[in-house]
C-alpha atoms as a PDB file:
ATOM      1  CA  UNK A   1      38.255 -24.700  -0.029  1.00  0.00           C
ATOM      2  CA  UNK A   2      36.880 -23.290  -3.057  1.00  0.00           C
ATOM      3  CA  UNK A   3      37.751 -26.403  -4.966  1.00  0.00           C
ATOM      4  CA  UNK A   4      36.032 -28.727  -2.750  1.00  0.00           C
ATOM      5  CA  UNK A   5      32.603 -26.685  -2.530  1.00  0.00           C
ATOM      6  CA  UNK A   6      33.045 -26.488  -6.370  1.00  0.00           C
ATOM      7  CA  UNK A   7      33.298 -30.319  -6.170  1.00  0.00           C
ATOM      8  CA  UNK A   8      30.665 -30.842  -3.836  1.00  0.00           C
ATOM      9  CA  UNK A   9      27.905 -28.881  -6.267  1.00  0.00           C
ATOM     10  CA  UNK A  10      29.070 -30.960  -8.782  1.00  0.00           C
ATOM     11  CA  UNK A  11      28.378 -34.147  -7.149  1.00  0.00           C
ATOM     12  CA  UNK A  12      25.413 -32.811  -6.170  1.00  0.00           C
ATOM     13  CA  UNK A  13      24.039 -31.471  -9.487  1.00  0.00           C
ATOM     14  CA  UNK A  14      25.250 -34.495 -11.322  1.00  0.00           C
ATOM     15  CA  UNK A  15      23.805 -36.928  -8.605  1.00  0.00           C
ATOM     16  CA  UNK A  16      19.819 -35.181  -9.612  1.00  0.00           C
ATOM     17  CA  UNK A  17      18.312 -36.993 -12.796  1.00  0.00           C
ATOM     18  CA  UNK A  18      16.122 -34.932 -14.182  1.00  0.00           C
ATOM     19  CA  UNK A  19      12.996 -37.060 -16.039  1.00  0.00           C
ATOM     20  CA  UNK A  20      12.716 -36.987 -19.747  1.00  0.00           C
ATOM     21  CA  UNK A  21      10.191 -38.529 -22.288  1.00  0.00           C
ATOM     22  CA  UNK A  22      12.582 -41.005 -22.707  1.00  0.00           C
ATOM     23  CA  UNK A  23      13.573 -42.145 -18.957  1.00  0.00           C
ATOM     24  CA  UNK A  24      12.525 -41.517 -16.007  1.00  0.00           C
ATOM     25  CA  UNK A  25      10.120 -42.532 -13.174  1.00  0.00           C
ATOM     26  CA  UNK A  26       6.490 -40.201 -12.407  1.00  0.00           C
ATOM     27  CA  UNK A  27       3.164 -40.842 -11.107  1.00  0.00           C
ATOM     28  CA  UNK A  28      -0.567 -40.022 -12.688  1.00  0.00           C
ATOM     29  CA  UNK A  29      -3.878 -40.403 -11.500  1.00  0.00           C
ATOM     30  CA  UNK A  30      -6.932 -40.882 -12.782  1.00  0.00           C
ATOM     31  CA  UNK A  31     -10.894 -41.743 -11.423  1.00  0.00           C
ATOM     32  CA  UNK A  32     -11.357 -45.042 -11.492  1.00  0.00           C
ATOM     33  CA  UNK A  33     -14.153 -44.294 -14.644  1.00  0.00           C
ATOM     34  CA  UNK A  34     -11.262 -44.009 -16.960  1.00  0.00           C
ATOM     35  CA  UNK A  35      -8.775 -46.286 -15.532  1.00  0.00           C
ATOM     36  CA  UNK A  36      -9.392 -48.873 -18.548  1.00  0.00           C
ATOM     37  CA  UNK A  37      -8.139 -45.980 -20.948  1.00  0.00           C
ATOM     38  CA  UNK A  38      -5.067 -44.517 -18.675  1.00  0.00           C
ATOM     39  CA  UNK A  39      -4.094 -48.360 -18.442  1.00  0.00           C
ATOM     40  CA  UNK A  40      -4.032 -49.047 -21.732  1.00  0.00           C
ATOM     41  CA  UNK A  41      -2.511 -45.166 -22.179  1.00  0.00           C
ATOM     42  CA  UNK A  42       0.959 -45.594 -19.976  1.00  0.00           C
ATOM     43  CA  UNK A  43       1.629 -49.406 -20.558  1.00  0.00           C
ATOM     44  CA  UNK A  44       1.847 -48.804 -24.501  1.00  0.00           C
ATOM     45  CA  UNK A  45       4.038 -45.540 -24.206  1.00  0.00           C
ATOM     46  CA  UNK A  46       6.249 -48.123 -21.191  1.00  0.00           C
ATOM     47  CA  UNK A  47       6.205 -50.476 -23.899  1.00  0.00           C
ATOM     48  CA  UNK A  48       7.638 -47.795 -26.171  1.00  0.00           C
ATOM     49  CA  UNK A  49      10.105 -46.126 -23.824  1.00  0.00           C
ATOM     50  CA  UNK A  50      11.585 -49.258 -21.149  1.00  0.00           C
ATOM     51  CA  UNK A  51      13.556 -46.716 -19.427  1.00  0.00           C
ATOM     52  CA  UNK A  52      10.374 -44.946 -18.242  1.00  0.00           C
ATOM     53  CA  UNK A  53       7.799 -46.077 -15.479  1.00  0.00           C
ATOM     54  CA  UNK A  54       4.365 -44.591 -15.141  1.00  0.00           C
ATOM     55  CA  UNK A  55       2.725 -45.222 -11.576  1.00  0.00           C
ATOM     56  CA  UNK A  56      -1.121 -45.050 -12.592  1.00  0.00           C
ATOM     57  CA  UNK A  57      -2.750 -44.334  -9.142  1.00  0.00           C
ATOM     58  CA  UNK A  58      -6.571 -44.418  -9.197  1.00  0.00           C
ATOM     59  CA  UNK A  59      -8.324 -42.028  -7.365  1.00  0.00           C
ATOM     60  CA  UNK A  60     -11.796 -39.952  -6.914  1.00  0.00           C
ATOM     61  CA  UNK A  61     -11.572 -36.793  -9.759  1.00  0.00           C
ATOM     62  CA  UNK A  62     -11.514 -34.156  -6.627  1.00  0.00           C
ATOM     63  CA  UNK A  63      -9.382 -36.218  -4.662  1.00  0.00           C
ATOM     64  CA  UNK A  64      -6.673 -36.432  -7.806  1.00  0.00           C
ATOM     65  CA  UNK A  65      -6.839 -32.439  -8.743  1.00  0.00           C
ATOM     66  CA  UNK A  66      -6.116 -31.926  -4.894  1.00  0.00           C
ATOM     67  CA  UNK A  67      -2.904 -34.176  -5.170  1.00  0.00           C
ATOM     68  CA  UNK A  68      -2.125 -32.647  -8.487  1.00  0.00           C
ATOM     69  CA  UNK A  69      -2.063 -28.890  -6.660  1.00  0.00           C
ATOM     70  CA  UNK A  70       0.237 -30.688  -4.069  1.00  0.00           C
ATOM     71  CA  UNK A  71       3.079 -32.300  -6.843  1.00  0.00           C
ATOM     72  CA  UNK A  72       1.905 -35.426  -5.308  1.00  0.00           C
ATOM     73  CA  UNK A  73       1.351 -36.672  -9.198  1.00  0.00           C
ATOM     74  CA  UNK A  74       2.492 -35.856 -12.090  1.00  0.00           C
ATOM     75  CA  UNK A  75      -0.229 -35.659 -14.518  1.00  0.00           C
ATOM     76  CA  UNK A  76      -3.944 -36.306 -13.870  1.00  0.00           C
ATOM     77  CA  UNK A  77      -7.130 -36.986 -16.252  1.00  0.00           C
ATOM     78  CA  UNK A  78     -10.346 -35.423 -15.785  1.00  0.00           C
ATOM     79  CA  UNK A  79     -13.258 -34.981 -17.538  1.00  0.00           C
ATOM     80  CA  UNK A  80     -15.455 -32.082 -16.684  1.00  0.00           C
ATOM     81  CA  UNK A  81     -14.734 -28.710 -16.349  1.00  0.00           C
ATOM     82  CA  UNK A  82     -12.747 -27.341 -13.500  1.00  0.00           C
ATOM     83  CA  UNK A  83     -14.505 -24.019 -11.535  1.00  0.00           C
ATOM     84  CA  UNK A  84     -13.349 -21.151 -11.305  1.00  0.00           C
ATOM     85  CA  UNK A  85     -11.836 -21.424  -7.655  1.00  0.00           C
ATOM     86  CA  UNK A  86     -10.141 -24.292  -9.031  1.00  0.00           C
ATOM     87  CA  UNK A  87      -8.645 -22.635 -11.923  1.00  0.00           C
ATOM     88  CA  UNK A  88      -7.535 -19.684  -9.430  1.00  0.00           C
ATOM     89  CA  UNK A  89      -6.085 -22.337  -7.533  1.00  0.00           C
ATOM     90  CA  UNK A  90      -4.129 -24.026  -9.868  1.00  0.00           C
ATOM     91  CA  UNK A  91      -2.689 -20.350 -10.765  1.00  0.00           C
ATOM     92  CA  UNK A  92      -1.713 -19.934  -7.599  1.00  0.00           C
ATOM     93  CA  UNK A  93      -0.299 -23.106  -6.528  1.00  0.00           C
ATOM     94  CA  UNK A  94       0.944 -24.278  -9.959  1.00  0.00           C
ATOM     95  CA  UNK A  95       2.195 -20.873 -11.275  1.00  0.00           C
ATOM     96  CA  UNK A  96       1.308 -22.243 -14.991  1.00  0.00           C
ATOM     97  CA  UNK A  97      -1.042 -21.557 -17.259  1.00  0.00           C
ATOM     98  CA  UNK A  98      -3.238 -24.509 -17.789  1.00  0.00           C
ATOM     99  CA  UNK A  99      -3.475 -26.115 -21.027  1.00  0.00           C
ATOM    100  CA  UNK A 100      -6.029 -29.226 -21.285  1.00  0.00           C
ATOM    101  CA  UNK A 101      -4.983 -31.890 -23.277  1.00  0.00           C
ATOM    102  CA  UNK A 102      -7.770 -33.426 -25.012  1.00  0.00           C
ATOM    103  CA  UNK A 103      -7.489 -36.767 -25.933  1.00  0.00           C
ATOM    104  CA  UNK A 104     -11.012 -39.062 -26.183  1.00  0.00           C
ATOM    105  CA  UNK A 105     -14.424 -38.945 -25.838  1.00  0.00           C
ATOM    106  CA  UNK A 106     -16.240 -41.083 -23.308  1.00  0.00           C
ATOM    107  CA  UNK A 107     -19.720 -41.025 -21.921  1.00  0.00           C
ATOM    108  CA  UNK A 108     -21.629 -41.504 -18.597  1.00  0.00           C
ATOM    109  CA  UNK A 109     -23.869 -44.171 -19.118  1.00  0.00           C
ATOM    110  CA  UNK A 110     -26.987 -45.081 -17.379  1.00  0.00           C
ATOM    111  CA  UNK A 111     -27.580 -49.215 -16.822  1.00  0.00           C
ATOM    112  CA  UNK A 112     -30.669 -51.447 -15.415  1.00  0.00           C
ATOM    113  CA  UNK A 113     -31.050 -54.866 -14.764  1.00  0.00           C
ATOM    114  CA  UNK A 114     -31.675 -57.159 -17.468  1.00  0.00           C
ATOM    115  CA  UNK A 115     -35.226 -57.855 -16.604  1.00  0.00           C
ATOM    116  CA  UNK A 116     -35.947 -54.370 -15.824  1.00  0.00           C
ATOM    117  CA  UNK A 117     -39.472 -52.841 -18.359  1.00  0.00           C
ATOM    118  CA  UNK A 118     -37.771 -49.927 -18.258  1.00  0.00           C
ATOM    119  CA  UNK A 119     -36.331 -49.136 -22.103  1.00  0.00           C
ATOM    120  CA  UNK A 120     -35.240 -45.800 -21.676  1.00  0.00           C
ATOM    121  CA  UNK A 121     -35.070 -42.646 -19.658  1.00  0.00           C
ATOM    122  CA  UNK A 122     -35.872 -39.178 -20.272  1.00  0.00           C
ATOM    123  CA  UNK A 123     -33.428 -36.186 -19.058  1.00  0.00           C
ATOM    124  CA  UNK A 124     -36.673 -34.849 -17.182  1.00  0.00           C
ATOM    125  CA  UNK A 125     -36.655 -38.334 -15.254  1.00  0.00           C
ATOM    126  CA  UNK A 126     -32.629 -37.884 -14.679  1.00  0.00           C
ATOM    127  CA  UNK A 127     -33.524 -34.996 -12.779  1.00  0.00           C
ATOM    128  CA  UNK A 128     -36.352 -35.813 -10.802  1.00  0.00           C
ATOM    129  CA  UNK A 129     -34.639 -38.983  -9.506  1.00  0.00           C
ATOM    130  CA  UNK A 130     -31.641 -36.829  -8.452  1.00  0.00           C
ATOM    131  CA  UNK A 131     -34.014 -34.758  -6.244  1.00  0.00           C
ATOM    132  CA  UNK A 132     -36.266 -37.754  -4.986  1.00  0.00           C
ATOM    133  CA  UNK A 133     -35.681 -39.079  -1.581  1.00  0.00           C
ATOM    134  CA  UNK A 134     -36.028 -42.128  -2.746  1.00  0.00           C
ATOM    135  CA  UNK A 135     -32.609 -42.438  -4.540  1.00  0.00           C
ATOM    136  CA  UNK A 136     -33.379 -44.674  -6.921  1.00  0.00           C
ATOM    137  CA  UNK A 137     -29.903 -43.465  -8.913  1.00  0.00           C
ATOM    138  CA  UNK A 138     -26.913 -45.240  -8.022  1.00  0.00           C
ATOM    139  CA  UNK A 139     -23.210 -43.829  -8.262  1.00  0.00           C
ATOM    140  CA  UNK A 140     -20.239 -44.542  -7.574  1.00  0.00           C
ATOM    141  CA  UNK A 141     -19.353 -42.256  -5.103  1.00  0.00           C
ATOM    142  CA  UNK A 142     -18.848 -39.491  -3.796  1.00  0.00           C
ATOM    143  CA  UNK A 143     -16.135 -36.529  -5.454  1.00  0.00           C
ATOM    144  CA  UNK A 144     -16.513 -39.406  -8.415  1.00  0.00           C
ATOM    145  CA  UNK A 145     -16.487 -38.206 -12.328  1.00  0.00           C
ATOM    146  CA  UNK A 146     -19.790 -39.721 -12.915  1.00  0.00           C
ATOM    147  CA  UNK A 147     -21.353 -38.045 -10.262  1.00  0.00           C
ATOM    148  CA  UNK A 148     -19.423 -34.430 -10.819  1.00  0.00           C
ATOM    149  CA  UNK A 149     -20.696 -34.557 -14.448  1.00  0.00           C
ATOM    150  CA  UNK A 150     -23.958 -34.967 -14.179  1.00  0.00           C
ATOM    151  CA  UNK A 151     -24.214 -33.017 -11.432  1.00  0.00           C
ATOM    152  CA  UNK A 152     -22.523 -30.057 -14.119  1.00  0.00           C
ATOM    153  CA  UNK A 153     -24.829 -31.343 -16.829  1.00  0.00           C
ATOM    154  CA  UNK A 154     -27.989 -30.394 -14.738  1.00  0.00           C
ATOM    155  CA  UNK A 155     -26.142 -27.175 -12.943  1.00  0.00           C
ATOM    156  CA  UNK A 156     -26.195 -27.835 -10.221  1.00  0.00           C
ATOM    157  CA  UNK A 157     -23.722 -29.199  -6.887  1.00  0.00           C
ATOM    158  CA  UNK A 158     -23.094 -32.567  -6.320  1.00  0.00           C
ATOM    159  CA  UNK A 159     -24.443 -31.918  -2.584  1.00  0.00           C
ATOM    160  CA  UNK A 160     -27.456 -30.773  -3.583  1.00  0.00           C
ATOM    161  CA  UNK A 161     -28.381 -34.480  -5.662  1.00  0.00           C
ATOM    162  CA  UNK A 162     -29.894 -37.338  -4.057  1.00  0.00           C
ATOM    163  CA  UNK A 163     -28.369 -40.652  -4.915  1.00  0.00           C
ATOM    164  CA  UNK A 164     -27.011 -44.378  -3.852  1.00  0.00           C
ATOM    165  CA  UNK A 165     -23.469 -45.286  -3.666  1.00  0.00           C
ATOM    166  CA  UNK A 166     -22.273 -48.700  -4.705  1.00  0.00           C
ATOM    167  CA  UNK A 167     -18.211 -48.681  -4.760  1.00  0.00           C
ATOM    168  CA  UNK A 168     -16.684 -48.916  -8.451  1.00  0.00           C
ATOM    169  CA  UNK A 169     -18.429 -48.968 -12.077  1.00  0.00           C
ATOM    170  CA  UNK A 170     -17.738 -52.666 -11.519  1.00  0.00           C
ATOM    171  CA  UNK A 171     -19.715 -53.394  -8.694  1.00  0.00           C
ATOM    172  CA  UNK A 172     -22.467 -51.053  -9.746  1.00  0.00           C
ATOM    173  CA  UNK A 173     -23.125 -53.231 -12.743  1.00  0.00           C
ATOM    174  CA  UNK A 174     -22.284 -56.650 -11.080  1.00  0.00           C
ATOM    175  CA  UNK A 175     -25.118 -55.560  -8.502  1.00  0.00           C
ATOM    176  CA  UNK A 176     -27.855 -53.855 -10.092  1.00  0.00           C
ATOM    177  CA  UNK A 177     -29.575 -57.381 -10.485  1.00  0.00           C
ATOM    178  CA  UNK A 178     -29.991 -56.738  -7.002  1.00  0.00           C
ATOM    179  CA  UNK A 179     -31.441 -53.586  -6.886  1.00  0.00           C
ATOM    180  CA  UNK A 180     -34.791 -54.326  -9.369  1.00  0.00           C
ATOM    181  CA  UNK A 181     -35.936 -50.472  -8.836  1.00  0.00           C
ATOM    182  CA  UNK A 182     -32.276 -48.543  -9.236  1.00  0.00           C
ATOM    183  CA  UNK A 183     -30.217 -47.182 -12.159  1.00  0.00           C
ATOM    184  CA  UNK A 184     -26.853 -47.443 -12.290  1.00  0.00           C
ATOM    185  CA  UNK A 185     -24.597 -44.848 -13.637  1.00  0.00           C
ATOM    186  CA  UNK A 186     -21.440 -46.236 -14.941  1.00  0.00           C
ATOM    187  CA  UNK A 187     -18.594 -44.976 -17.369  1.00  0.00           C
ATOM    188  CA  UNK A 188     -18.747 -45.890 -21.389  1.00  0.00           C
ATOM    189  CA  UNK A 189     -14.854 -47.219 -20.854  1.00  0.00           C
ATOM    190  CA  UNK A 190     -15.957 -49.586 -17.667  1.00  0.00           C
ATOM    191  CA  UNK A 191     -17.831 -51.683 -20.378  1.00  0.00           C
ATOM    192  CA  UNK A 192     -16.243 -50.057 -24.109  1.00  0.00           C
ATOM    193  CA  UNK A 193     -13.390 -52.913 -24.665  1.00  0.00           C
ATOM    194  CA  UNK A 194     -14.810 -55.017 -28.084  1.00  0.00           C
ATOM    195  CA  UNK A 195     -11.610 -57.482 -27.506  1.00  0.00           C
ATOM    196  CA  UNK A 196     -12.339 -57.410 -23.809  1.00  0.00           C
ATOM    197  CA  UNK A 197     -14.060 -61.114 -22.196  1.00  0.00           C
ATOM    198  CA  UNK A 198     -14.656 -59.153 -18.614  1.00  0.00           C
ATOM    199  CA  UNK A 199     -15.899 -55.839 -20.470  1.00  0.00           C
ATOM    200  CA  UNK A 200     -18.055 -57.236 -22.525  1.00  0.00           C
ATOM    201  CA  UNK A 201     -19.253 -59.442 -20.024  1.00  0.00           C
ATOM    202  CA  UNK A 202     -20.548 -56.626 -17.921  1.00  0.00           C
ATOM    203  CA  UNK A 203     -22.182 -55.116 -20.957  1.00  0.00           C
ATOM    204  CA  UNK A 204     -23.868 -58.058 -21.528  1.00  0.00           C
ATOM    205  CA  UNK A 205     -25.088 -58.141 -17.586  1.00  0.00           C
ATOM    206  CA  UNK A 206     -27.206 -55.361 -17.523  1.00  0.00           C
ATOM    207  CA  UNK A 207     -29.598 -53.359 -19.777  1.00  0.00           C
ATOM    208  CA  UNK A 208     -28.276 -50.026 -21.343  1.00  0.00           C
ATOM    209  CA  UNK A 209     -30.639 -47.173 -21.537  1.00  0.00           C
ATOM    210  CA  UNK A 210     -31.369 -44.690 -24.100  1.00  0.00           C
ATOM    211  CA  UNK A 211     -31.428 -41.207 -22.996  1.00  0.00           C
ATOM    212  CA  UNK A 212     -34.180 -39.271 -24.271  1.00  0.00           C
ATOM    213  CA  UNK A 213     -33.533 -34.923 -25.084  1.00  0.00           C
ATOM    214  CA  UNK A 214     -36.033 -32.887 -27.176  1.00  0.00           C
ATOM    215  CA  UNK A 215     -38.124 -36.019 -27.824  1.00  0.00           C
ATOM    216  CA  UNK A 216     -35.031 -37.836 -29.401  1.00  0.00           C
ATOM    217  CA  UNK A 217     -33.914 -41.146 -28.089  1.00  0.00           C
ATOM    218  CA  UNK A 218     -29.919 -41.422 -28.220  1.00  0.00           C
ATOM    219  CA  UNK A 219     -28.129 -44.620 -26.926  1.00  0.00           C
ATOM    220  CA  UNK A 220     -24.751 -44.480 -25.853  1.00  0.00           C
ATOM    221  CA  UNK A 221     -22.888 -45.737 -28.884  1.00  0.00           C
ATOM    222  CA  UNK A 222     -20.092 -44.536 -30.588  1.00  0.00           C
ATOM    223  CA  UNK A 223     -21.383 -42.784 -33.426  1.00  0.00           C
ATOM    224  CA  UNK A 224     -23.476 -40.816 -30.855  1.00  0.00           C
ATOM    225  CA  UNK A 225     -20.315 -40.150 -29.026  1.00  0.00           C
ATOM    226  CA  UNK A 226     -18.280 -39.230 -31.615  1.00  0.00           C
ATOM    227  CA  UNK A 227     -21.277 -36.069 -33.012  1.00  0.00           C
ATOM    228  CA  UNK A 228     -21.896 -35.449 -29.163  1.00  0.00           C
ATOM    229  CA  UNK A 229     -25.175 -35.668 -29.279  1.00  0.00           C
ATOM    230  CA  UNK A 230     -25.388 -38.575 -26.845  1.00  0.00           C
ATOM    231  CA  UNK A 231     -26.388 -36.139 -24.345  1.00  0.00           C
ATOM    232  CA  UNK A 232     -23.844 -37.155 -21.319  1.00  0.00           C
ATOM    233  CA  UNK A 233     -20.979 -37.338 -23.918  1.00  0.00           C
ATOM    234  CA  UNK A 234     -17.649 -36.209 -22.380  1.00  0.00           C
ATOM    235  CA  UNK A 235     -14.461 -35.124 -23.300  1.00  0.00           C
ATOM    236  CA  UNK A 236     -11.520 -36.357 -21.392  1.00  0.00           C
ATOM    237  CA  UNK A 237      -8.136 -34.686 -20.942  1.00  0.00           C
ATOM    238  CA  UNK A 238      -4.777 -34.363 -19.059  1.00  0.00           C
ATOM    239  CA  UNK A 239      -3.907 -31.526 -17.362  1.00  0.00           C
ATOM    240  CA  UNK A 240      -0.182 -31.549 -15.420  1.00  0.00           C
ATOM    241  CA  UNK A 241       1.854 -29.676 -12.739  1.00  0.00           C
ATOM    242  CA  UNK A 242       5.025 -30.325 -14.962  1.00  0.00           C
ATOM    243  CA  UNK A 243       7.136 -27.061 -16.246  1.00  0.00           C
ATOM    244  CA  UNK A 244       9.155 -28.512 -18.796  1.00  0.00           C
ATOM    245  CA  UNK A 245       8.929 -31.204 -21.458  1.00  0.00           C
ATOM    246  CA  UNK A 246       9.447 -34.359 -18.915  1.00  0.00           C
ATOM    247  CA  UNK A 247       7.483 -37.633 -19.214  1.00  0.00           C
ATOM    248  CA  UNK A 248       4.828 -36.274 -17.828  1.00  0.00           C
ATOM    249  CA  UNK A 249       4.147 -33.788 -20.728  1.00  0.00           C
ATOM    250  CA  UNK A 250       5.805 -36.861 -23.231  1.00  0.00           C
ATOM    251  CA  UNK A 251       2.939 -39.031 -22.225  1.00  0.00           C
ATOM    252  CA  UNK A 252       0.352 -36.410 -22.715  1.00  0.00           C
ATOM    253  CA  UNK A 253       2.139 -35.709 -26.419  1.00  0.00           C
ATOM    254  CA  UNK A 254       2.298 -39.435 -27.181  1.00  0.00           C
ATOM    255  CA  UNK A 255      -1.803 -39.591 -25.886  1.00  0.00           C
ATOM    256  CA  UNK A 256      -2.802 -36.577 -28.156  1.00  0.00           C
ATOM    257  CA  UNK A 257      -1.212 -38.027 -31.271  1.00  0.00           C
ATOM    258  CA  UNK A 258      -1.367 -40.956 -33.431  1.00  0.00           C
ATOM    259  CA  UNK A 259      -0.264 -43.696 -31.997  1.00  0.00           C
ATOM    260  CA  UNK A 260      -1.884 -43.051 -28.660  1.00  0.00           C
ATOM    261  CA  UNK A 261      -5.259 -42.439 -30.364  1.00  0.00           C
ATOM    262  CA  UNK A 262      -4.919 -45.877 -31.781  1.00  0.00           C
ATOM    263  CA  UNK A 263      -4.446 -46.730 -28.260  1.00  0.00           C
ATOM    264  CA  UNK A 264      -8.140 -44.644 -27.197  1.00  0.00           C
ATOM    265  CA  UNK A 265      -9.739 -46.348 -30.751  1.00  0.00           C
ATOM    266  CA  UNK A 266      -9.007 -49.994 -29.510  1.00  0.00           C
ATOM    267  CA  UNK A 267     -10.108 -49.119 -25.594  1.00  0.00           C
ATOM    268  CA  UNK A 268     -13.493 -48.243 -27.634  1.00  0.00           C
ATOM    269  CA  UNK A 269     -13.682 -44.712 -27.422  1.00  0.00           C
ATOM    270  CA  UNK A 270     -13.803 -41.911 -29.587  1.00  0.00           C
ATOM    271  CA  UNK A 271     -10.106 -40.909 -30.599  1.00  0.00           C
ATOM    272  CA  UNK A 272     -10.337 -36.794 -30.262  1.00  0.00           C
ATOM    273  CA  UNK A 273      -8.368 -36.631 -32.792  1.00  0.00           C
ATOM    274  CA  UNK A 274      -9.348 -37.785 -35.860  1.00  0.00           C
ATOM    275  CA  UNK A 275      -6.611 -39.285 -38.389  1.00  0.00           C
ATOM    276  CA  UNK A 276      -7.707 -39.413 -42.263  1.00  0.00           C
ATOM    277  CA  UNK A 277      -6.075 -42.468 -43.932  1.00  0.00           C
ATOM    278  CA  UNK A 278      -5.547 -41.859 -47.974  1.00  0.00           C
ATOM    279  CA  UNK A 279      -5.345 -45.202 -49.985  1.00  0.00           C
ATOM    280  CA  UNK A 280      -4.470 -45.015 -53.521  1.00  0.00           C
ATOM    281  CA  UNK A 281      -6.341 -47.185 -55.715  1.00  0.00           C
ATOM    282  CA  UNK A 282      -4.663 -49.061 -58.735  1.00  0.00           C
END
């Protein structure tokens, strides 16, 4: 009897694959804001690793942290900075100490039609829209990272701002035409790809504004991103439910270094870590 029970555990033990970087099957989630990124992200380090697979299931920032607290996903990426309930939270539920994983810098980025007069707008104008009834500021929706991060930026709750939903970055700036009198807000990555026909084709739909702080005009580009002082700059990172080093935390490691900042570079963002290259002159 002993011998059989011994041989059942065995079976059992041996019949349990455990994930590693190298192999291995998990799911991630991420707000649809920075889905070009985590794309680009888990199909290079699947290109790198065959016997892995990365579902990428995109998903409103609250609605993601929520699944992450369940084990639902693996890993998820978020961008602004969890509460202090939530941090409590993840204590509790996760029993880890969380460590962010920062990996690029990406911006919320406000977008007109192309005809629109207007040239820029002020973070005093930001503001008053968000408390107008008139909700002339359009988001994505609702528990959205756009929407959560301004929302932080001005200190406030995202129930307490005023706004219009249009579904998706996408449709936001596909539809804006529409909408002569609205601003979009929109993610940098929805519209960052240089290599990218549809990206660049949405950039080149609508009219990106300026944002004015302290009398200074700052547009959304990347050396304004990189110094921060794009004033709705944001830093994205992964943060993961995952106790050991699996593929979860091998994805974050290959994200964080080289090769997957290459990865952020091309997506046109702002690598968070920054490489120097020597070349010796002869």
């Amino acid at each position: 009897m002993i011998s059989f029970f011994t041989l059942i555990v065995s079976c059992k033990k041996s019949d349990r694959v455990v994930d590693d970087p190298q192999q291995g099957t998990i799911t991630i989630a991420a707000d649809e804001s920075f889905k070009s990124v985590s794309e680009a992200l888990t199909e290079r380090y699947m290109a790198l690793n065959p016997n892995t697979k990365i579902n990428l299931v995109i998903k409103k920032e609250d609605m993601a942290f929520l699944d992450l607290l369940e084990n639902k996903v693996r890993v998820i990426v978020l961008s602004r900075e969890l509460t202090d309930k939530e941090k409590q939270a993840y204590k509790q539920k996760i029993d880890m100490e969380m460590q962010p994983a920062k990996f690029a810098a990406d911006a919320v980025v406000f977008v007109v039609p192309k005809n629109s007069s207007r040239e820029s707008i002020t973070m005093e104008e930001i503001r008053k829209e968000l408390n107008s009834d008139t909700k002339n500021i359009i988001f994505d929706g609702t528990n959205s990272s756009n929407l959560n991060f301004v929302a932080q930026k001005f200190n406030t709750a995202p129930a307490k701002l005023k706004f219009s939903i249009i579904s998706g970055n996408k449709n936001i700036i596909e539809e804006i035409n529409s909408h002569p009198d609205k601003i979009g807000v929109v993610s940098l990555n929805t519209i960052s790809r240089p290599y990218d026909k549809v990206s660049q084709e949405l950039r080149n739909s609508v009219k990106i504004l300026p944002v004015v702080s302290k009398n200074i005009s700052y547009a959304p580009e990347i050396e304004n991103v990189r110094s921060m002082k794009y004033p709705f700059t944001r830093i994205l990172y992964f943060i993961t439910n995952e106790p050991y080093y699996g593929l979860g935390n091998g994805l974050i490691r290959f994200s964080c270094q080289q090769l997957g900042q290459i990865v952020v570079a091309k997506e046109g963002l702002q690598p968070y870590t920054i490489f120097r290259r020597e070349v010796q002159m002869r």
